[in-house]
N, C-alpha and C. Protein backbone atom coordinates (compact mmCIF):
# COMPACT_ATOMS: atom_id res chain seq x y z
N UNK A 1 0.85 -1.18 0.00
CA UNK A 1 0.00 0.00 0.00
C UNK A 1 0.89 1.24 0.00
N UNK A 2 0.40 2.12 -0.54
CA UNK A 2 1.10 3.19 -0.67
C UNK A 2 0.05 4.51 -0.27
N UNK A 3 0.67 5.38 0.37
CA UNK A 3 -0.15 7.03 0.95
C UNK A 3 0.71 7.71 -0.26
N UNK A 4 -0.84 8.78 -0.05
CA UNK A 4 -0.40 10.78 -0.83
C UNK A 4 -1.65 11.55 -0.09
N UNK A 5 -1.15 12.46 -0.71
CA UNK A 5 -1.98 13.81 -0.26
C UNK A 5 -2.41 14.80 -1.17
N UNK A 6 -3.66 14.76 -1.37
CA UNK A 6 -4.26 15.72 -2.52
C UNK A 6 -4.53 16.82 -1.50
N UNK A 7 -4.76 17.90 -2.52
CA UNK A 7 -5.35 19.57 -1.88
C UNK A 7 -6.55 20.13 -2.78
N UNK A 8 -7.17 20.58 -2.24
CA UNK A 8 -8.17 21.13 -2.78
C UNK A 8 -8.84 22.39 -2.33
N UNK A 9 -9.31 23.15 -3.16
CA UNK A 9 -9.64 24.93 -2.67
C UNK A 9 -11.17 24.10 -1.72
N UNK A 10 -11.33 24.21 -0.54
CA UNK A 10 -12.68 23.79 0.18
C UNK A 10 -14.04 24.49 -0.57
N UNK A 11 -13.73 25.74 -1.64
CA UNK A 11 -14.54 26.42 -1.90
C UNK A 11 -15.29 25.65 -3.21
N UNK A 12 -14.56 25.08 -3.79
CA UNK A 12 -14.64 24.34 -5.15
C UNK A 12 -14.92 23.02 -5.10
N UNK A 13 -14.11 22.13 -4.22
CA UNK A 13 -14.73 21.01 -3.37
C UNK A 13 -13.77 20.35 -2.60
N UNK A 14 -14.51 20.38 -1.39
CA UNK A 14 -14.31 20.28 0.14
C UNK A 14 -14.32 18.87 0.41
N UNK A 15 -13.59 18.59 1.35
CA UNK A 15 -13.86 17.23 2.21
C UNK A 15 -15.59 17.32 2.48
N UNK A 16 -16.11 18.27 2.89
CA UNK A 16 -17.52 18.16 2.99
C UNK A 16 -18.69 17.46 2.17
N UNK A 17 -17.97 18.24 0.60
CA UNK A 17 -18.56 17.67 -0.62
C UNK A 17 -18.26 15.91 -0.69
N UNK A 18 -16.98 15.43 -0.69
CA UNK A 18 -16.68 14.28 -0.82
C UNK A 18 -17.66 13.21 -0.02
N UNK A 19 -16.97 13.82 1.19
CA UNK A 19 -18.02 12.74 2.72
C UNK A 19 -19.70 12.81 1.79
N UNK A 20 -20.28 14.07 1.55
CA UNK A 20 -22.15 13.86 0.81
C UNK A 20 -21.56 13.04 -0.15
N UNK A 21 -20.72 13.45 -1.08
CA UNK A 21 -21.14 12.46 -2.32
C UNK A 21 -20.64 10.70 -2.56
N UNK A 22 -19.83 10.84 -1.30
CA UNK A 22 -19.40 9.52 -0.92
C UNK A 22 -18.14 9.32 -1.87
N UNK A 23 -18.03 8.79 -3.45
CA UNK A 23 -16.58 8.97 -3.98
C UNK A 23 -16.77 10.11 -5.50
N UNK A 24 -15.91 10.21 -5.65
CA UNK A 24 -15.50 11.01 -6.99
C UNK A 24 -14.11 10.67 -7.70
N UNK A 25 -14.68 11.30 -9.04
CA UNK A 25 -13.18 11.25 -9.57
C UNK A 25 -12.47 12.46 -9.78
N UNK A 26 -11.37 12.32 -9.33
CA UNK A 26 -10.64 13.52 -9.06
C UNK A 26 -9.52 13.74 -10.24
N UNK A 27 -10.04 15.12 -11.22
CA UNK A 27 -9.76 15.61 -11.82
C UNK A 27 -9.23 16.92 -12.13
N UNK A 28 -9.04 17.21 -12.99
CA UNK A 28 -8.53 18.37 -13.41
C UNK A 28 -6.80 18.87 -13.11
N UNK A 29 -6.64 17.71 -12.66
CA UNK A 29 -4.70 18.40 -12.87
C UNK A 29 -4.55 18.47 -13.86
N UNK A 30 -3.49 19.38 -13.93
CA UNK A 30 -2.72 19.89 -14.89
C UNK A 30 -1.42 19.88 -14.71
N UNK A 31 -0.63 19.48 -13.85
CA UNK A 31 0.79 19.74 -13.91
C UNK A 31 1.34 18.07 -14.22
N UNK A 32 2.37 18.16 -14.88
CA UNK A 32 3.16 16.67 -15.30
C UNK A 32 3.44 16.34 -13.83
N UNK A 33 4.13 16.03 -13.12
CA UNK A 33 4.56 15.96 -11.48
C UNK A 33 3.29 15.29 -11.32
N UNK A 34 2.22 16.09 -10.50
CA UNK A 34 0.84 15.21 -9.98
C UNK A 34 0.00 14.49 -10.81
N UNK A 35 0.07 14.69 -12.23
CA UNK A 35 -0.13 13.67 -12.90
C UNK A 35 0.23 12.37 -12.66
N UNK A 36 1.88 12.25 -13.01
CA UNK A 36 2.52 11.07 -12.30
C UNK A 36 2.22 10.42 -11.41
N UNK A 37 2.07 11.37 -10.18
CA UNK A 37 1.39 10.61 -8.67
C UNK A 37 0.21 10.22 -8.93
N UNK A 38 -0.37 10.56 -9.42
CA UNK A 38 -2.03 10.37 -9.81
C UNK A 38 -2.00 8.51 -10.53
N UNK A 39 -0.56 8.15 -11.77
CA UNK A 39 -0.86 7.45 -12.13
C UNK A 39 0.13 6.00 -11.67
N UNK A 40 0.70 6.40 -10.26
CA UNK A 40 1.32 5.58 -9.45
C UNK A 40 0.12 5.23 -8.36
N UNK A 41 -0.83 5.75 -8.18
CA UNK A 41 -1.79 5.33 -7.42
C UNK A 41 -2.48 4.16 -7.58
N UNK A 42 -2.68 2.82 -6.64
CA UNK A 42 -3.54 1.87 -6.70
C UNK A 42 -4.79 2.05 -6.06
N UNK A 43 -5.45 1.29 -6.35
CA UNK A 43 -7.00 0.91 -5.66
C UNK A 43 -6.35 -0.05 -4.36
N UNK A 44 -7.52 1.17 -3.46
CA UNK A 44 -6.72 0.82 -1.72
C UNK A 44 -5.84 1.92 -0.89
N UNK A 45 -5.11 2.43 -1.59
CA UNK A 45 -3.94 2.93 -1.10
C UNK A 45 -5.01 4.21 -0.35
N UNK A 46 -4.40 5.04 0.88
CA UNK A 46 -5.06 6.16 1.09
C UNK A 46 -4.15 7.01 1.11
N UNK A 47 -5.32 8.18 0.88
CA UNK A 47 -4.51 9.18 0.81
C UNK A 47 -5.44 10.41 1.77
N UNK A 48 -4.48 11.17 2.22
CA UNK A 48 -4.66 12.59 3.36
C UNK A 48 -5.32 13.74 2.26
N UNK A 49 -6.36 14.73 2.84
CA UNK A 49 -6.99 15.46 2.32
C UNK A 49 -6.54 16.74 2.81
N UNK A 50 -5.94 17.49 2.26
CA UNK A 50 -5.86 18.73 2.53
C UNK A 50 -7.02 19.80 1.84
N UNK A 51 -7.16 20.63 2.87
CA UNK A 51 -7.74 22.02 2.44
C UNK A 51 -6.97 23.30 1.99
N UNK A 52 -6.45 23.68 0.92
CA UNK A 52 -5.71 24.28 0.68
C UNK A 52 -6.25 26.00 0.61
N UNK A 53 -5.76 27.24 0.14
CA UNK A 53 -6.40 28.20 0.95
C UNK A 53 -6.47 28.86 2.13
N UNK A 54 -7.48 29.27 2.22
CA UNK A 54 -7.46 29.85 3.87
C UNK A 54 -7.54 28.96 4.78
N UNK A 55 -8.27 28.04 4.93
CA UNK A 55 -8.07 26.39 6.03
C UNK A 55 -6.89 25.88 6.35
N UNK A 56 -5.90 25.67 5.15
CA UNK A 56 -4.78 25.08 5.14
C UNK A 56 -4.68 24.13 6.27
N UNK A 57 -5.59 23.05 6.04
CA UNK A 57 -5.02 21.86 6.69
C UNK A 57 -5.68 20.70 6.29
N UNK A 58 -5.06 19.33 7.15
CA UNK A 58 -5.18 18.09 6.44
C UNK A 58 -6.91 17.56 7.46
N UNK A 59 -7.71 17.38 6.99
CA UNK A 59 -8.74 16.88 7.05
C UNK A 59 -9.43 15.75 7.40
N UNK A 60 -8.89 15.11 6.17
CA UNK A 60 -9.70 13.60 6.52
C UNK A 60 -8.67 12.76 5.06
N UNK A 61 -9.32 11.18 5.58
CA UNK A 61 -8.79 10.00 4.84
C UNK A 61 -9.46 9.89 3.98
N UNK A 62 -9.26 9.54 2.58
CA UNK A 62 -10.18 8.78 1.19
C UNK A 62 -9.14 7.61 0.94
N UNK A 63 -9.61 6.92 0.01
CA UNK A 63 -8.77 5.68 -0.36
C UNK A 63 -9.14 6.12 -1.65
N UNK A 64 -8.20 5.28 -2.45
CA UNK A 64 -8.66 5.05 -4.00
C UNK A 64 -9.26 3.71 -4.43
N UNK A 65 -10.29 4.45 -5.00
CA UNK A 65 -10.99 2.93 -5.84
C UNK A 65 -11.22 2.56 -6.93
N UNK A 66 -10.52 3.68 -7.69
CA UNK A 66 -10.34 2.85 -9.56
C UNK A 66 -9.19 4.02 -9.75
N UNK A 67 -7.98 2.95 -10.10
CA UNK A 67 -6.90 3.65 -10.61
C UNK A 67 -6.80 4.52 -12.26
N UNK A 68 -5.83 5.04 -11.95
CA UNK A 68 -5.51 6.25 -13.40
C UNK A 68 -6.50 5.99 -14.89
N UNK A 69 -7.44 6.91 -14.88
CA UNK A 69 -7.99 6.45 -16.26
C UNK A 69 -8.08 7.54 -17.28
N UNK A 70 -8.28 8.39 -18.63
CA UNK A 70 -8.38 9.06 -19.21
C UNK A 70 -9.29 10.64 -18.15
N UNK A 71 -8.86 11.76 -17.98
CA UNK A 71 -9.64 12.25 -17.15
C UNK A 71 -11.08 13.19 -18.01
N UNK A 72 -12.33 12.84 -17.66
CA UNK A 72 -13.70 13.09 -18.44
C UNK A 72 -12.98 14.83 -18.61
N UNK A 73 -12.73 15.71 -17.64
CA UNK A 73 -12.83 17.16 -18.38
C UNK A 73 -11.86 17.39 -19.33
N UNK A 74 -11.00 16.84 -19.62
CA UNK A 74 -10.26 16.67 -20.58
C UNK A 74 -9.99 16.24 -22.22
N UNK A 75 -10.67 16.97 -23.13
CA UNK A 75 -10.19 16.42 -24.45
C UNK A 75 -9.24 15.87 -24.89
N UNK A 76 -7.54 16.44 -23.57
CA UNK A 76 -6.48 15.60 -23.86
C UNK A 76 -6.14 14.46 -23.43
N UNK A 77 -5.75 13.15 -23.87
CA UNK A 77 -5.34 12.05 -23.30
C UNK A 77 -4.35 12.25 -22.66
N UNK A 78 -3.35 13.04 -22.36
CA UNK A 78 -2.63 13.86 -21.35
C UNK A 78 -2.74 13.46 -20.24
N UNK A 79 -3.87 13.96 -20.15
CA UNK A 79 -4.54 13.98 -18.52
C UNK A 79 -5.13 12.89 -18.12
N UNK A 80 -5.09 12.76 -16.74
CA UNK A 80 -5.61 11.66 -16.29
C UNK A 80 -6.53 11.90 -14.92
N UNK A 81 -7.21 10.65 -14.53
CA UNK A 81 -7.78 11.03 -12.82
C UNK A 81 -7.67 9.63 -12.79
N UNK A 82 -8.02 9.76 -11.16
CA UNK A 82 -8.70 8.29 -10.28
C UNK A 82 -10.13 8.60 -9.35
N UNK A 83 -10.32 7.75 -9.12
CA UNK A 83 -11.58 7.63 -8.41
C UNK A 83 -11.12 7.49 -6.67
N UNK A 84 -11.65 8.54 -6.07
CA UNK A 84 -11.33 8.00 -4.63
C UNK A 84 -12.99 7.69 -3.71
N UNK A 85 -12.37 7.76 -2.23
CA UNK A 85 -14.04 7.28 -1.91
C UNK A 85 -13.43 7.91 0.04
N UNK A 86 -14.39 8.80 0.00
CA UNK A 86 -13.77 9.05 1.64
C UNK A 86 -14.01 8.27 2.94
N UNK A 87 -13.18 7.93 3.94
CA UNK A 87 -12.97 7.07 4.72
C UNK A 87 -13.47 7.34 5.99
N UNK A 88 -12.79 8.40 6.25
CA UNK A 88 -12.71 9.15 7.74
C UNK A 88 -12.15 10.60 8.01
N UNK A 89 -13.48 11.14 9.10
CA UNK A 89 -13.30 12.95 8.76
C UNK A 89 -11.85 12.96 9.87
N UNK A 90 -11.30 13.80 10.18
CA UNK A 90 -10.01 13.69 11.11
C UNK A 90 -10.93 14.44 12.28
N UNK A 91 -10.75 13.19 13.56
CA UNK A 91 -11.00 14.42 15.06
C UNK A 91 -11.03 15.37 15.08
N UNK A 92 -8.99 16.39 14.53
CA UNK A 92 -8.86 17.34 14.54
C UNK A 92 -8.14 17.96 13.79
N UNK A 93 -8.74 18.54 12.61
CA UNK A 93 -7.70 19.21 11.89
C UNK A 93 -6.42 19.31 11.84
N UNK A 94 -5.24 18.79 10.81
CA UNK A 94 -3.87 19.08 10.98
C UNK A 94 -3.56 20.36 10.52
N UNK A 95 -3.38 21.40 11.10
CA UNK A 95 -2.70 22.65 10.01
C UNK A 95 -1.42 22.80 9.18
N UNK A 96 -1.35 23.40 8.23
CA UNK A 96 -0.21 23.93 8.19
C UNK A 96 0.84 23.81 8.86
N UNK A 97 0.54 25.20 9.62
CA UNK A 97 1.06 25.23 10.40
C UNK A 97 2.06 24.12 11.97
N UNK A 98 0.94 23.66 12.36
CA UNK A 98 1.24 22.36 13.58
C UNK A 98 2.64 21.35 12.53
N UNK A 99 2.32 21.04 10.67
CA UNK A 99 3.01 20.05 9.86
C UNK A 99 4.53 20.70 10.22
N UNK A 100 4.52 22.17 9.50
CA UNK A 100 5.24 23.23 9.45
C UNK A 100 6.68 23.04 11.12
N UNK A 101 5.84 23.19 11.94
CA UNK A 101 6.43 23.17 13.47
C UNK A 101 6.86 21.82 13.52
N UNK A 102 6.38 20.74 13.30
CA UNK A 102 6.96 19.39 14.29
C UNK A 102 8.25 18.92 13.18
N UNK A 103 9.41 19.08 14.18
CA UNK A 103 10.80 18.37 13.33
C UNK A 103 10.76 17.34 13.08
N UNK A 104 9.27 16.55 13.16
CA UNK A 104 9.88 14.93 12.62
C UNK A 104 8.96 15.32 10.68
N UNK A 105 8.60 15.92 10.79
CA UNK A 105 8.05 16.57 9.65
C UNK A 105 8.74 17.42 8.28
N UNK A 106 9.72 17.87 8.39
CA UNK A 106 10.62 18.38 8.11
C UNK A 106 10.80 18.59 6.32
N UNK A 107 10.96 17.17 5.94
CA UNK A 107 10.95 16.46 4.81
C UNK A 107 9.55 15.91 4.39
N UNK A 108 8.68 16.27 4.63
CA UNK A 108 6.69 16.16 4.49
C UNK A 108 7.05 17.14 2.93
N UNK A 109 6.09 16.09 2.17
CA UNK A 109 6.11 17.02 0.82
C UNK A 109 5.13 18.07 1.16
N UNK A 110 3.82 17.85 2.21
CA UNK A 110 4.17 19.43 1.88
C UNK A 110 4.47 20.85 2.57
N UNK A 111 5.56 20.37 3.06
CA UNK A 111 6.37 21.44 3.57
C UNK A 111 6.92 21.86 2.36
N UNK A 112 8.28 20.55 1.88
CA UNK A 112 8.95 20.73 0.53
C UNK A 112 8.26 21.57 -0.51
N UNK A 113 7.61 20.99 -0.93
CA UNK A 113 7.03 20.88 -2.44
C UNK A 113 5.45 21.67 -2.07
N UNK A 114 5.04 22.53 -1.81
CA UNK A 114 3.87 23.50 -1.34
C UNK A 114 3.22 23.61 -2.62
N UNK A 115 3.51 23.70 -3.60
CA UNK A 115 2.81 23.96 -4.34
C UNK A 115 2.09 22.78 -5.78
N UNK A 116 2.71 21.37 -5.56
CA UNK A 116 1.97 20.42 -6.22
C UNK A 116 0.72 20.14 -5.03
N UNK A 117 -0.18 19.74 -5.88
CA UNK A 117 -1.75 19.17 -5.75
C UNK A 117 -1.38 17.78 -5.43
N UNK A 118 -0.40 16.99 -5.79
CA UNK A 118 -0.94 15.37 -5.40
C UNK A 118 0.56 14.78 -5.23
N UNK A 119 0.49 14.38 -3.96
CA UNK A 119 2.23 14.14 -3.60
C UNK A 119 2.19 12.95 -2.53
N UNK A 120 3.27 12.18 -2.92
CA UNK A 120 3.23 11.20 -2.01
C UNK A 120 3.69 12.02 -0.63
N UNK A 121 3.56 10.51 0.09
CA UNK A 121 3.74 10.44 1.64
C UNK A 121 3.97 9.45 2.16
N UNK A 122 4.90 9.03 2.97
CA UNK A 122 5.82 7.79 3.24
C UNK A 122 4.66 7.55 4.56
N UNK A 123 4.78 5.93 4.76
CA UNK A 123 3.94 5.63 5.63
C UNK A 123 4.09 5.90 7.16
N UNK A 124 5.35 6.56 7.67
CA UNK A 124 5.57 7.11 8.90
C UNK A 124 4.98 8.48 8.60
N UNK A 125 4.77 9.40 7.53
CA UNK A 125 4.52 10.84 8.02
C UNK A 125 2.57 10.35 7.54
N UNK A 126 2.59 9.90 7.40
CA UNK A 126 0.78 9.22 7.17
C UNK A 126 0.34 8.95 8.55
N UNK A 127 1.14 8.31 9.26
CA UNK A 127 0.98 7.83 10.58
C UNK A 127 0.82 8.76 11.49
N UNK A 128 1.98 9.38 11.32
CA UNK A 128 2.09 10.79 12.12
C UNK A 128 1.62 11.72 12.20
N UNK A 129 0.96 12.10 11.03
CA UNK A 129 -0.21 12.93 10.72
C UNK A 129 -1.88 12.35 11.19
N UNK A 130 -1.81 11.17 11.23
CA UNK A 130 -3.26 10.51 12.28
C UNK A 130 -3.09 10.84 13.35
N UNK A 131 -1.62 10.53 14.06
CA UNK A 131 -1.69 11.19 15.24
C UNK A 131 -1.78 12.21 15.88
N UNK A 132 -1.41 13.22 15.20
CA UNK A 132 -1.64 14.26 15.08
C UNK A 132 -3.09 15.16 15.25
N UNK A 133 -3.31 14.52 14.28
CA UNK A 133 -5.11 14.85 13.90
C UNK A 133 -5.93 13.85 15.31
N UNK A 134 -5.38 12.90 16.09
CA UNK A 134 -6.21 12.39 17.09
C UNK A 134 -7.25 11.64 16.39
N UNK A 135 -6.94 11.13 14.73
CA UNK A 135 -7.58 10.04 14.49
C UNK A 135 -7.27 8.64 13.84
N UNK A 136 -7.60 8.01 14.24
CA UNK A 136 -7.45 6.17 14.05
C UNK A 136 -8.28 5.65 12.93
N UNK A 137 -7.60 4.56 12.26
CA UNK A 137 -8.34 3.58 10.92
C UNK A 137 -8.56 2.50 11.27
């Protein structure tokens, strides 16, 4: 199994939206980089939800449930999505910030890398970030 972490403007669609609609396919990248991650993703694997924006923080769990396929808003075969399906809302919000502060965090893509949409995450900072948030799978 493998973790990542998508972001999303909460305004456009939110962990809120996900949890009502139960899964979606998550589309519309555009950058080569999260593409990639997008098409290293299996069915199963979870991944951390960030709110990107003014919230700036990690949310809740989705898993994926149908890997990399042609993405529908797209005329280009370029692009791609997957299907995820949400799991669990987090106790308590991770911020930014709190990721930002703890030194075992340091090397967290997204501290690094702030500005890709879909980035892995090694299964200790996945962990660490549940704990964090005060929630369990």
């Amino acid at each position: 199994m493998n973790y990542w972490l998508i972001k999303s403007d909460p305004e456009d669609y939110g962990w809120e939206h996900l949890v009502k609609d139960k899964k979606t396919n998550w589309t519309g990248v555009r950058n080569f980089a999260a593409r990639n991650h997008l098409k290293q993703m299996k069915a199963g694997d979870l991944v951390l939800f960030y709110h990107s924006q003014k919230t700036q923080a990690i949310v809740g769990i989705s898993k994926v449930t149908k890997e990399f396929f042609k993405d529908p808003t797209s005329d280009d075969d370029t692009w791609g999505a997957v299907e995820i399906q949400a799991v669990k809302s987090f106790k308590q919000p991770v911020t930014l910030k709190e990721v930002k502060a703890d030194k075992e965090l340091q090397t967290f893509p997204l501290v690094r890398i702030s500005r890709l949409s879909v980035m892995p995450v090694t299964e200790t900072e996945f962990w660490k970030i549940l704990e964090m948030g005060e929630t369990r799978i």
